[in-house]
C-alpha atoms as a PDB file:
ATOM      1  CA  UNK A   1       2.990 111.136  89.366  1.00  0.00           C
ATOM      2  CA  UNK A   2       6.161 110.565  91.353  1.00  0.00           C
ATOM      3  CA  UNK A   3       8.499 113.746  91.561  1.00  0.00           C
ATOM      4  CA  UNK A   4      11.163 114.391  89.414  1.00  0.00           C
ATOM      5  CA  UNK A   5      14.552 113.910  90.755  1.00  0.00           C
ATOM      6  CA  UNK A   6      16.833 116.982  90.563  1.00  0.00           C
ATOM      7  CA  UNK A   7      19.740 115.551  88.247  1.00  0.00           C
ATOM      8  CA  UNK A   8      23.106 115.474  90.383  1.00  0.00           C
ATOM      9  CA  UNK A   9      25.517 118.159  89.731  1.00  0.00           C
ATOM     10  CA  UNK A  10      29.096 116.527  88.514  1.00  0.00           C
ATOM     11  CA  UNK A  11      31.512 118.103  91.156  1.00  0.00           C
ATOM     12  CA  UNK A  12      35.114 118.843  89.903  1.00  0.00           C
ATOM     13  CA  UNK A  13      38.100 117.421  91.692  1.00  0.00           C
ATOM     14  CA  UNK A  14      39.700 119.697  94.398  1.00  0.00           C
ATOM     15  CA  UNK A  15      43.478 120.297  92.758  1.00  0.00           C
ATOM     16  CA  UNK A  16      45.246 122.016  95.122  1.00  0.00           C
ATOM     17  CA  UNK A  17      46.994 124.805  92.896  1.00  0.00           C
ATOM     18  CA  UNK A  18      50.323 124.925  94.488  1.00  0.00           C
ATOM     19  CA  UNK A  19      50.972 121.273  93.708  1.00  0.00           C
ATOM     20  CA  UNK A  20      51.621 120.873  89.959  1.00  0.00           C
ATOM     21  CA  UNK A  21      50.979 117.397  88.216  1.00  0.00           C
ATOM     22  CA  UNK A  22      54.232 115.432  87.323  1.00  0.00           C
ATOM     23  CA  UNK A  23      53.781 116.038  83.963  1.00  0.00           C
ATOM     24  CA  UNK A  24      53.454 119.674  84.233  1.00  0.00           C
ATOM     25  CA  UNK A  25      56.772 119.471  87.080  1.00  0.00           C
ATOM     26  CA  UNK A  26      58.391 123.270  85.788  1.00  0.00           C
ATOM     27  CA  UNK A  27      62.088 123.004  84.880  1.00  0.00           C
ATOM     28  CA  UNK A  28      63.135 123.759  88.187  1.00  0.00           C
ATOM     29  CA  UNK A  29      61.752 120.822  89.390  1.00  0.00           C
ATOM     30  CA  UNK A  30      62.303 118.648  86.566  1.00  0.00           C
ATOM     31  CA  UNK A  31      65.789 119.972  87.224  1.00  0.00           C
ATOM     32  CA  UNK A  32      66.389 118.995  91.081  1.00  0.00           C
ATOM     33  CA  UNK A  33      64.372 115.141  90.625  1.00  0.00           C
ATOM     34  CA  UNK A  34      66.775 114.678  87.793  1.00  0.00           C
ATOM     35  CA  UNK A  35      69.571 115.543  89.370  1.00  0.00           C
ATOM     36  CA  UNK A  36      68.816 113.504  92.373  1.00  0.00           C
ATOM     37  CA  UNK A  37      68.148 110.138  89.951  1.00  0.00           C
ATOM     38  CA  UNK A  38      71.947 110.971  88.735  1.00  0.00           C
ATOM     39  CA  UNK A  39      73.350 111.699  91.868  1.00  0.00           C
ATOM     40  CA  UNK A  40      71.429 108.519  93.011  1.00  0.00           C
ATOM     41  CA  UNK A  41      72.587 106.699  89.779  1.00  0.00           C
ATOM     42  CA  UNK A  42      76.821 107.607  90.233  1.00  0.00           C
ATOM     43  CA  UNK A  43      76.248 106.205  93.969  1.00  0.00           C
ATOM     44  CA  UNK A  44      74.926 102.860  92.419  1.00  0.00           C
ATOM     45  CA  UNK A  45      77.398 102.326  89.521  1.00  0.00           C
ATOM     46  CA  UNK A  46      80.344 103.631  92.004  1.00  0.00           C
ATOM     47  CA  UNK A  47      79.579 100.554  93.656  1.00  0.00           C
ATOM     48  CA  UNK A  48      78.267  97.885  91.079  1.00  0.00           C
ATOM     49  CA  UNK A  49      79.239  97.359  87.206  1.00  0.00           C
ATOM     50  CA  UNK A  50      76.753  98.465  84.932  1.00  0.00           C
ATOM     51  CA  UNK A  51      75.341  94.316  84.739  1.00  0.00           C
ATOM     52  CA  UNK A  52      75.128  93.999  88.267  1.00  0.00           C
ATOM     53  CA  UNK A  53      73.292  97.318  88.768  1.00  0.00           C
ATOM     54  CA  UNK A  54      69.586  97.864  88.810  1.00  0.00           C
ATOM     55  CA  UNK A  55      66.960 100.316  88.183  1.00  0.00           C
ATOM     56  CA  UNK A  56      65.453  99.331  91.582  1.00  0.00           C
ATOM     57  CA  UNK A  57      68.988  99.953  93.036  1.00  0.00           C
ATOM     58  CA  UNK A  58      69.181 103.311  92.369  1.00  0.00           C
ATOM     59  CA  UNK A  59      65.206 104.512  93.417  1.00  0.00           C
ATOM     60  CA  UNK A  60      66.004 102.972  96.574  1.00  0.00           C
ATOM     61  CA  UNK A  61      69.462 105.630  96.498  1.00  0.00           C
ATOM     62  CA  UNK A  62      67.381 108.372  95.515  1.00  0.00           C
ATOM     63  CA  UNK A  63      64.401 107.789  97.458  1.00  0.00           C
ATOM     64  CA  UNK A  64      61.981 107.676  95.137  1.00  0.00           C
ATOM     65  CA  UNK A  65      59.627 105.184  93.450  1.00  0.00           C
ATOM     66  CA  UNK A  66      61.981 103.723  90.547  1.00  0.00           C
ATOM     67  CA  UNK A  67      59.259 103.579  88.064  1.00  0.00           C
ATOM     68  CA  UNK A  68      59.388 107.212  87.766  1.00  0.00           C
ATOM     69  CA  UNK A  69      63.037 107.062  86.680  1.00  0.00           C
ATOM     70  CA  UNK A  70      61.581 106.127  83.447  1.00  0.00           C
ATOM     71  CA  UNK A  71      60.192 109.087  83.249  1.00  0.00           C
ATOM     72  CA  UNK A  72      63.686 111.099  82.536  1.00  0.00           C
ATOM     73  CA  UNK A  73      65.794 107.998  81.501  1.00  0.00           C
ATOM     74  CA  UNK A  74      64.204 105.935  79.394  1.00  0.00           C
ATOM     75  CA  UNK A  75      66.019 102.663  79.720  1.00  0.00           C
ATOM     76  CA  UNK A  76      69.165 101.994  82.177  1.00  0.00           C
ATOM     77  CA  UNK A  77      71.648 102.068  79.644  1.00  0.00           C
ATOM     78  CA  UNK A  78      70.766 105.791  78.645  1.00  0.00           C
ATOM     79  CA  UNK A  79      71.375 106.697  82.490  1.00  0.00           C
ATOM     80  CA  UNK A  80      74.316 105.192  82.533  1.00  0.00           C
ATOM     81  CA  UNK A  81      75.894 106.848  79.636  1.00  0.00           C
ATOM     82  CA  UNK A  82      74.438 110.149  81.445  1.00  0.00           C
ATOM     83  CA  UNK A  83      76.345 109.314  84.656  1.00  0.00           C
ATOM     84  CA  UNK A  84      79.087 108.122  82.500  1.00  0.00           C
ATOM     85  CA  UNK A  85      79.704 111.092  80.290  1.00  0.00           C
ATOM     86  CA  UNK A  86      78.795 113.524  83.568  1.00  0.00           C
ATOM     87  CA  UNK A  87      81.887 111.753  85.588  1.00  0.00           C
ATOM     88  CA  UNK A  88      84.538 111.814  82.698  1.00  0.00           C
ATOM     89  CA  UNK A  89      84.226 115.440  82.381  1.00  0.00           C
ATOM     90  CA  UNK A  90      84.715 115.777  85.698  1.00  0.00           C
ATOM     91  CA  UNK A  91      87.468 113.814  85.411  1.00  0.00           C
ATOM     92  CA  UNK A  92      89.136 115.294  82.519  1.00  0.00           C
ATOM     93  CA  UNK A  93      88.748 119.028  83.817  1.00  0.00           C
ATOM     94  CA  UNK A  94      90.444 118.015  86.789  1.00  0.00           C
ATOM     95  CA  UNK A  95      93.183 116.453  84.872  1.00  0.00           C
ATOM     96  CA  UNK A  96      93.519 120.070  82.678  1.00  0.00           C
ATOM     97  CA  UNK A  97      93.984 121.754  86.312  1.00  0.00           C
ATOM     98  CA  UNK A  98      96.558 119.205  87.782  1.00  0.00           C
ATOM     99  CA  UNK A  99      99.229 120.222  84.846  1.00  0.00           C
ATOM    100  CA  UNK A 100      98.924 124.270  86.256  1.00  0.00           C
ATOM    101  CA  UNK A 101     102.202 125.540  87.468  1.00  0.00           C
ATOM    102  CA  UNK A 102     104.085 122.139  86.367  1.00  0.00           C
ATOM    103  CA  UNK A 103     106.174 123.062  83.891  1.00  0.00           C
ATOM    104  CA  UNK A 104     108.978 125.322  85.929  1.00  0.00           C
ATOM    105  CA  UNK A 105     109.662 122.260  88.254  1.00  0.00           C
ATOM    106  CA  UNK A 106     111.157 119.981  86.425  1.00  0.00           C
ATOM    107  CA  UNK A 107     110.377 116.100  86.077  1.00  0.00           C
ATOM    108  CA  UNK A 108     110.703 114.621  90.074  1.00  0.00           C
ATOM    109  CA  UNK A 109     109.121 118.095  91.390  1.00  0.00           C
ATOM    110  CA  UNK A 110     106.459 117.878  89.042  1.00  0.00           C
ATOM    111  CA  UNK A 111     105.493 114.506  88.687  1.00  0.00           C
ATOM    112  CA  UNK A 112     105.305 114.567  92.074  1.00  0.00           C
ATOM    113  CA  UNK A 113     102.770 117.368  92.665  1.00  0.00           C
ATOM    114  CA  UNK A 114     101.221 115.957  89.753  1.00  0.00           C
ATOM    115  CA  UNK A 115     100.794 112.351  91.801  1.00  0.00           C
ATOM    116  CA  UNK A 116      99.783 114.801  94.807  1.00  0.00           C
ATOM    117  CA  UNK A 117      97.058 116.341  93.397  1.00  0.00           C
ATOM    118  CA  UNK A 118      95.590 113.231  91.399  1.00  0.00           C
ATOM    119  CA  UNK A 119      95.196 111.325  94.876  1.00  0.00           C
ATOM    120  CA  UNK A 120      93.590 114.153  96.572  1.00  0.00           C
ATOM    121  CA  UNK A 121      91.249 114.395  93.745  1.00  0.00           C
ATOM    122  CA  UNK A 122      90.226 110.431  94.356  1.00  0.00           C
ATOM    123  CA  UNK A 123      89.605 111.275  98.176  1.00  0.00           C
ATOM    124  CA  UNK A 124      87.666 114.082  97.219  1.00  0.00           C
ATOM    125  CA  UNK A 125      85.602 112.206  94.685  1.00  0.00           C
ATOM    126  CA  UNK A 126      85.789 108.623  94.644  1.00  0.00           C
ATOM    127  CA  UNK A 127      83.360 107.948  92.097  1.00  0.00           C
ATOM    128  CA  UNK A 128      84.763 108.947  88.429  1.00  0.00           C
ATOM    129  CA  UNK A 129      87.487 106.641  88.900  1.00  0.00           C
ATOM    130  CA  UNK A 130      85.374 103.960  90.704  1.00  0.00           C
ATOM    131  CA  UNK A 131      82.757 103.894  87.956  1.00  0.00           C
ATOM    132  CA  UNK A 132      85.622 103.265  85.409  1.00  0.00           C
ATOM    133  CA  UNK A 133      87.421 100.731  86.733  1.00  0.00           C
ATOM    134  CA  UNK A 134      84.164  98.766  87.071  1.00  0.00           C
ATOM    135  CA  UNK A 135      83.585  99.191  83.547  1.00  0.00           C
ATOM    136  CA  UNK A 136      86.902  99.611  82.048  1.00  0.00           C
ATOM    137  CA  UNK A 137      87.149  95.719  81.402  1.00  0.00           C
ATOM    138  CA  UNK A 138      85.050  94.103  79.565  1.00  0.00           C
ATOM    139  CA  UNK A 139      85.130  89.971  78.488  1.00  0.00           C
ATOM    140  CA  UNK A 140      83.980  90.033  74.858  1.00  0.00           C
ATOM    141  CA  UNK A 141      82.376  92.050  72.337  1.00  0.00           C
ATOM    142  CA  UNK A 142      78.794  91.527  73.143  1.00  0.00           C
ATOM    143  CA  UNK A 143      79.408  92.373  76.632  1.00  0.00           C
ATOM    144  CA  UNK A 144      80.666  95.838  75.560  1.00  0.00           C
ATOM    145  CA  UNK A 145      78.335  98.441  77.846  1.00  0.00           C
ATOM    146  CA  UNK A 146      76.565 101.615  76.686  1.00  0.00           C
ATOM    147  CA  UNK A 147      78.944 104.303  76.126  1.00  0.00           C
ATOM    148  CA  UNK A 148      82.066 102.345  76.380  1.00  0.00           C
ATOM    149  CA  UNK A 149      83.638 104.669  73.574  1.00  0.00           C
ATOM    150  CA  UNK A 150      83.422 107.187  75.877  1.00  0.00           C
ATOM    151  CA  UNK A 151      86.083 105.528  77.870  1.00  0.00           C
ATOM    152  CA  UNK A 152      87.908 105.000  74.896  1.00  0.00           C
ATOM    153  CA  UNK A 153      87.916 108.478  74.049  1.00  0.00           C
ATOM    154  CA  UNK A 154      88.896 109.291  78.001  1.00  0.00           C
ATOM    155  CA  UNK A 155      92.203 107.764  77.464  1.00  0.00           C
ATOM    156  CA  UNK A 156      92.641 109.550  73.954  1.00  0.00           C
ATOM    157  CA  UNK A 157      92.131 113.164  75.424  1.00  0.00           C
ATOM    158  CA  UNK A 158      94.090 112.477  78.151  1.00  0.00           C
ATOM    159  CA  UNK A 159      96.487 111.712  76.117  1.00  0.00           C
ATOM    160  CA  UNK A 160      95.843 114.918  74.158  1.00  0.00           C
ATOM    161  CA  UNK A 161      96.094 117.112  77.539  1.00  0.00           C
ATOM    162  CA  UNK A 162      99.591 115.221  78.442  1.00  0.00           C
ATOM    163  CA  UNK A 163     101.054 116.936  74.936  1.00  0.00           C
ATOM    164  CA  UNK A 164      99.460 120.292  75.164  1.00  0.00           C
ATOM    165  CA  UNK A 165     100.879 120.388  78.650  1.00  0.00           C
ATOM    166  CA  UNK A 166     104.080 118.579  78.646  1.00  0.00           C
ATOM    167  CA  UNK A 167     106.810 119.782  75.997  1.00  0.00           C
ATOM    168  CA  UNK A 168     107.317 116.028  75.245  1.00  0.00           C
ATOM    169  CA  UNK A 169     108.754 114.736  71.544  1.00  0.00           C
ATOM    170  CA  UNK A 170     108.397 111.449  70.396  1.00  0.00           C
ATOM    171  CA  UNK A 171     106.371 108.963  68.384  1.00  0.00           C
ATOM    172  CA  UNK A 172     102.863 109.475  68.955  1.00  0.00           C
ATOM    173  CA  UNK A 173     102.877 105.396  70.036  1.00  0.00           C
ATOM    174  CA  UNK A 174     105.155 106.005  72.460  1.00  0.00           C
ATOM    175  CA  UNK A 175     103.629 109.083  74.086  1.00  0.00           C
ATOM    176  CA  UNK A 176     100.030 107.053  74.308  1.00  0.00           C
ATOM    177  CA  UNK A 177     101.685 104.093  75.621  1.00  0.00           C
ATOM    178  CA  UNK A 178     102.964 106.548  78.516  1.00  0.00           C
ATOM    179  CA  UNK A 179      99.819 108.325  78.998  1.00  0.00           C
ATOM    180  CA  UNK A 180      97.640 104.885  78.817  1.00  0.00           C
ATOM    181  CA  UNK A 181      99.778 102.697  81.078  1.00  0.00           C
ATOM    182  CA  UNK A 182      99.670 105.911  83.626  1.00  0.00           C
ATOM    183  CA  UNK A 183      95.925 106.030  83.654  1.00  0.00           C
ATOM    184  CA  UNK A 184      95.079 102.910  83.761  1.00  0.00           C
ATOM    185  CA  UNK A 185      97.468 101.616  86.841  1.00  0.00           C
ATOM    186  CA  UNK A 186      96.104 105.019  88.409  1.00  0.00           C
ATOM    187  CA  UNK A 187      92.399 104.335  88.038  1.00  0.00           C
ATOM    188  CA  UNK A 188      93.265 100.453  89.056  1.00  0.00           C
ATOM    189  CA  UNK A 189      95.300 101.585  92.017  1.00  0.00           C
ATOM    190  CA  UNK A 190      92.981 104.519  93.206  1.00  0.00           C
ATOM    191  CA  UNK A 191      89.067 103.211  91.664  1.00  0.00           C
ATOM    192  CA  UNK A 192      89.706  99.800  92.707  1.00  0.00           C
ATOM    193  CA  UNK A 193      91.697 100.495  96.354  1.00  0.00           C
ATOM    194  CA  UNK A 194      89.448  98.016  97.885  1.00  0.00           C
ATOM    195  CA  UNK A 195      91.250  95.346  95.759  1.00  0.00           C
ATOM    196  CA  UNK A 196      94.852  96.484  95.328  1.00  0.00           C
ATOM    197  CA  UNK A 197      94.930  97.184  99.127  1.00  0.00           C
ATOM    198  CA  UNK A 198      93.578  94.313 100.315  1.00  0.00           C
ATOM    199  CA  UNK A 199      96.429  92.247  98.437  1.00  0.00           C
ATOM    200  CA  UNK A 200      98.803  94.290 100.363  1.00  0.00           C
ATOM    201  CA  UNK A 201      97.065  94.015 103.949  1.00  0.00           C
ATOM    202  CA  UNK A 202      96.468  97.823 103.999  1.00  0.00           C
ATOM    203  CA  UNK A 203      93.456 100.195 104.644  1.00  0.00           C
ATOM    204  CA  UNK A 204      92.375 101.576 101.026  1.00  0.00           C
ATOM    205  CA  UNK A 205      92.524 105.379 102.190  1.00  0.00           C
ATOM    206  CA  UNK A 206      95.531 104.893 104.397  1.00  0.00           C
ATOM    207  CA  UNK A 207      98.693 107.204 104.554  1.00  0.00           C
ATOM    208  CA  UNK A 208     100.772 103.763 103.926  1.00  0.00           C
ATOM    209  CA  UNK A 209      98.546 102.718 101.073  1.00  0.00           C
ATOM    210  CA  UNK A 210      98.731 105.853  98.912  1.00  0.00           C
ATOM    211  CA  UNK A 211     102.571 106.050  99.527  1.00  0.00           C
ATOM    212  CA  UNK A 212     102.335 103.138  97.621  1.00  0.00           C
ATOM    213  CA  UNK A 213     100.205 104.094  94.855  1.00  0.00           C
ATOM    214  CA  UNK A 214     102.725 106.945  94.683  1.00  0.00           C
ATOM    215  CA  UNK A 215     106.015 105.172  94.905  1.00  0.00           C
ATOM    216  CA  UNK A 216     104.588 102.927  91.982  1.00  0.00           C
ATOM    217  CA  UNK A 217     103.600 105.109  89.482  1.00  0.00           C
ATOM    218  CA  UNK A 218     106.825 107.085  90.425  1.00  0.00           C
ATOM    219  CA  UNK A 219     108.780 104.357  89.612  1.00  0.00           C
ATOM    220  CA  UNK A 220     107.060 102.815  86.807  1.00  0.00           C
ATOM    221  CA  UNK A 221     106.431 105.798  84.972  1.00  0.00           C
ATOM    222  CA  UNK A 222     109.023 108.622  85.930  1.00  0.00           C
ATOM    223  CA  UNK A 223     112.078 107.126  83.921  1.00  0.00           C
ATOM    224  CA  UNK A 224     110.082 106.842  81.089  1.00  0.00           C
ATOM    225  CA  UNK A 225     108.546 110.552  81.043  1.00  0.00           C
ATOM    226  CA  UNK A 226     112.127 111.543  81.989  1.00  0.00           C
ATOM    227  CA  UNK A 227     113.278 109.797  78.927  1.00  0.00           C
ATOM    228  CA  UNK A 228     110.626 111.488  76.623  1.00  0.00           C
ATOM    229  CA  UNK A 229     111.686 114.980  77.872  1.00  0.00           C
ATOM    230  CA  UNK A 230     115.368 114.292  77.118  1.00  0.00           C
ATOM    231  CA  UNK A 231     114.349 113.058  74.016  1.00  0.00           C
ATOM    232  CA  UNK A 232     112.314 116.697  73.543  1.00  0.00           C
ATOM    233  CA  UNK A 233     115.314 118.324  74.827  1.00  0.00           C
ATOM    234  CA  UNK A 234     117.813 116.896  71.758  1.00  0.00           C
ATOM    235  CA  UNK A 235     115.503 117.745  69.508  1.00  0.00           C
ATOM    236  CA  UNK A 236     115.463 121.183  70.045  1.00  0.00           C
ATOM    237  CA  UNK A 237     119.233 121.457  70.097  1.00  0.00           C
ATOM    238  CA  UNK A 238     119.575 119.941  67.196  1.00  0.00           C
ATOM    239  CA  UNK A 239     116.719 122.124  65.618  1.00  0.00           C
ATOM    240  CA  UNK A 240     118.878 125.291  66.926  1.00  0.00           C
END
């Protein structure tokens, strides 16, 4: 009678208990990889319209394998809107900040600073205003990208902020007509310097460049605010 065989013993993987599973990656670290596919993510659409970007694109920015994107973004278009919405606040808490200390210089003093401080914001951070003017444009209605109404609404609550921080009177048409043709030849000028500069045989971050940006909001826009204010002004005499 041949001897029994001693049936094997099933051995257990080795998990090394200091390395947790993806799926069990604690809020910490589900906090730093998805902050790193965003960062990753603005870097890409800074750089390429939401079309012309890829998933691919941005794993190679964040050095990781892009599959695992997936993982916390589901589909490109819900990063984007993430990356989207994330820059526009920035954006628009900056703009609440650049109105401080305004009002007690009147309209060339503070229009100026104003200018000042919205240029040194795009040298700071280049990408809200990049990602926007790659996206602010779009050809026709199916083209529309994922969260395009929140650029919409950008121009809307800027709008909002001019009011509450400008003691402006007038039509409400005529106020967003200010605010919109301000912001949008400042996001042109300043997201898309590569462009606008290049027309003009300058450097995009040059001295000479964003004396230009400067002079050309100042004199496109300044009469007209200056208007708006006088127009506040007689008002509130006649109101007295």
């Amino acid at each position: 009678m041949p001897p029994m065989k001693r049936p094997l013993k099933k051995t257990q993987p080795v998990v090394n208990k200091n390395k947790k599973l993806h799926s069990e990656d604690d809020g910490c670290g589900k906090k730093t990889t998805r902050e790193n596919i965003i960062n990753a993510a603005s870097i890409v659409f800074s750089n390429f319209p939401y079309y012309a970007a890829s998933i691919r694109m941005i794993g190679k920015e964040a050095k990781i394998d892009h599959p695992l994107i997936n993982y916390y973004f589901p589909t490109k278009a819900a990063l984007f809107e993430e990356v989207l919405r994330t820059t526009i606040e920035v954006y628009y808490q900056a703009n609440i900040q650049w109105f401080e200390g305004l009002s007690a210089l009147g309209p060339e003093k503070g229009f100026s600073l104003y200018v000042d401080r919205l240029i040194d914001f795009a040298l700071n951070h280049p990408k809200p205003m990049r990602i926007i003017a790659l996206n602010l444009v779009q050809a026709r209605q199916s083209d529309i990208i994922p969260g395009y109404q929140l650029l919409q609404q950008f121009f809307l609550d800027a709008m909002q902020t001019f009011i509450r921080s400008v003691p402006v009177k007038g039509a409400d048409f005529d106020i967003q007509r200010l605010t919109t043709n301000f912001n949008t030849m400042a996001i042109n000028y300043l997201g898309a310097s590569d462009y606008y500069a290049g027309i003009l045989g300058m450097e995009s971050q040059s001295p000479e460049y964003l004396k230009w940006v400067k002079d050309s909001l100042t004199c496109i826009i300044l009469p007209w605010l200056k208007q708006l204010l006088e127009d506040g002004e007689t008002d509130n005499r006649g109101a007295g």
